[in-house]
Protein backbone atom coordinates (compact mmCIF):
# COMPACT_ATOMS: atom_id res chain seq x y z
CA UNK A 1 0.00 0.00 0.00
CA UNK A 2 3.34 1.62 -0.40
CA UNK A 3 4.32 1.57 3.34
CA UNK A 4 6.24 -1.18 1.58
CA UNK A 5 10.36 -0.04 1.35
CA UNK A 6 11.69 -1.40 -2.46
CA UNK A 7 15.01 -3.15 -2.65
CA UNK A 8 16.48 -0.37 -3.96
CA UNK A 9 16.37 1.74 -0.74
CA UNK A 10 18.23 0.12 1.23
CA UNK A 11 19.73 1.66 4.44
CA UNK A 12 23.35 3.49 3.89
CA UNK A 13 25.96 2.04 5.97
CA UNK A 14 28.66 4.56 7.61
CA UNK A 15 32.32 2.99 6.75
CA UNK A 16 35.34 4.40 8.66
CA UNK A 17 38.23 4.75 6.05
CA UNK A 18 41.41 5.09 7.33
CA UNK A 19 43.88 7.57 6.03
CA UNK A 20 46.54 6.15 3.65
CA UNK A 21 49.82 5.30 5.64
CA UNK A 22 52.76 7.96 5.11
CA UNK A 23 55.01 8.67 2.02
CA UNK A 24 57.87 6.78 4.47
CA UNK A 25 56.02 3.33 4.86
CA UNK A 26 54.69 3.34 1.16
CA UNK A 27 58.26 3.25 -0.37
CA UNK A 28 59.23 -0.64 -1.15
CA UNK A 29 63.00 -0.17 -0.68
CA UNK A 30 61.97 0.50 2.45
CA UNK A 31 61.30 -2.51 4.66
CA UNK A 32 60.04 -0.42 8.03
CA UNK A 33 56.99 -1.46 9.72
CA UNK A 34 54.51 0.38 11.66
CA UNK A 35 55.66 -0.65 15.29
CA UNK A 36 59.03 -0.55 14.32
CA UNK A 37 58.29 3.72 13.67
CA UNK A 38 56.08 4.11 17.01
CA UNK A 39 53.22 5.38 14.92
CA UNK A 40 50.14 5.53 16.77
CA UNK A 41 47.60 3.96 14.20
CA UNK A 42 43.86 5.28 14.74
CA UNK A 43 41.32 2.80 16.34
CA UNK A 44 37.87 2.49 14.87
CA UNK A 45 35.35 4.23 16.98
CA UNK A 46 33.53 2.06 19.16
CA UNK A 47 29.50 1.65 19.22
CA UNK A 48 29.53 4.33 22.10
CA UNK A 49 31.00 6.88 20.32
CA UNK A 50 29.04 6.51 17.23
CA UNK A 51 25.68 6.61 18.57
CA UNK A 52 23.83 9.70 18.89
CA UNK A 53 23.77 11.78 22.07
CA UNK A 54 21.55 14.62 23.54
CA UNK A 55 24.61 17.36 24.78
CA UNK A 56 24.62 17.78 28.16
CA UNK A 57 25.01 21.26 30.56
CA UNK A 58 24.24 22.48 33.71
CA UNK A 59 22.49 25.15 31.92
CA UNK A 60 20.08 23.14 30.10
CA UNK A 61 19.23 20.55 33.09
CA UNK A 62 15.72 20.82 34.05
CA UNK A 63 14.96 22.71 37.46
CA UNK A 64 14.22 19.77 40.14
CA UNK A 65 11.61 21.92 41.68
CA UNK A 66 8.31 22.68 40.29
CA UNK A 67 7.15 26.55 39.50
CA UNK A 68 3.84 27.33 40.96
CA UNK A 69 0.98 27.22 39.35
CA UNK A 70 -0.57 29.87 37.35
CA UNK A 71 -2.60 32.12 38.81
CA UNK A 72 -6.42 33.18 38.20
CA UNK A 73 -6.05 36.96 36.70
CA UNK A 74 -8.06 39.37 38.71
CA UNK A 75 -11.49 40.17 37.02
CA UNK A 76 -11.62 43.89 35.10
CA UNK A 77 -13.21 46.63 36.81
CA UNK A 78 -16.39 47.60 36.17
CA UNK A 79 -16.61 51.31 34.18
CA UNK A 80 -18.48 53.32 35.14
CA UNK A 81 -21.15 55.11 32.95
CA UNK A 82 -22.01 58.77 32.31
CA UNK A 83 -23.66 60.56 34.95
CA UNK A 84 -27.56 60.34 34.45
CA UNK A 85 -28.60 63.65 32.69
CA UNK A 86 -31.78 65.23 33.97
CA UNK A 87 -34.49 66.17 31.03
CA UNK A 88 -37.14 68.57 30.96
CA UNK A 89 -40.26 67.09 30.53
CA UNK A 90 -42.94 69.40 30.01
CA UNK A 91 -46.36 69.65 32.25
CA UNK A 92 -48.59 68.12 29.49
CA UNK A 93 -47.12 64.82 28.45
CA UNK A 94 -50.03 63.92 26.18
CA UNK A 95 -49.34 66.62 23.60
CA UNK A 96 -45.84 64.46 22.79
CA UNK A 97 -47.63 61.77 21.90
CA UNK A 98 -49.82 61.80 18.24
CA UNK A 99 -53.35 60.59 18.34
CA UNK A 100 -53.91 57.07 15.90
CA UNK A 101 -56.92 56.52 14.31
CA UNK A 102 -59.03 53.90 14.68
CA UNK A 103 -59.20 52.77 11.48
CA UNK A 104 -55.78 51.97 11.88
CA UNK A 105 -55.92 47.74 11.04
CA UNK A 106 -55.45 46.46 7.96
CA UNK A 107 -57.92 45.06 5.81
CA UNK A 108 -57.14 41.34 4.41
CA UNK A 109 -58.08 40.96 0.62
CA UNK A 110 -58.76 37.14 -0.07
């Protein structure tokens, strides 16, 4: 369902190469060997030291005590509104209002 890996993607293996000996050793008149020069020849690096690693500091250790918990923000203060206004209203409130007729409902046509 092509979760499937092909043949041809097969996993690249790392291979340690080790540098070519010195112009000294490669000469054939030469008949010298390696231990008789005291040449330190480089080891292959072990399984430890190839595997991956997280770096470690004492700057990046995690704190062994807890912070406290957040806290619940204070709730907003209420605003407060305008002063209330005074209005004149005048003696006779009735003449604000307009008179309706009565003839005011609608008349359904069917």
């Amino acid at each position: 369902m092509g979760l499937e890996i092909a043949d041809d993607f097969r996993p690249i293996l790392i291979q340690k190469i080790l540098p070519p000996p010195p112009l000294l050793l490669r000469q054939p008149s030469m008949n010298l060997k390696l231990s008789d020069l005291n040449v330190e020849t480089p080891e292959l690096e072990t399984e430890e030291e190839c595997e991956c690693h997280t770096p470690k500091s004492t700057q990046l250790k995690n704190n062994l005590i807890c912070p406290p918990a957040p806290r619940k923000l204070r709730p907003a203060k209420r605003r407060v509104g305008p002063p209330p206004e005074f209005f004149h209203v005048p003696f006779d409130l009735a003449s604000l209002f307009v008179a309706v007729s009565s003839n005011s409902k609608k008349i359904r046509a069917s």
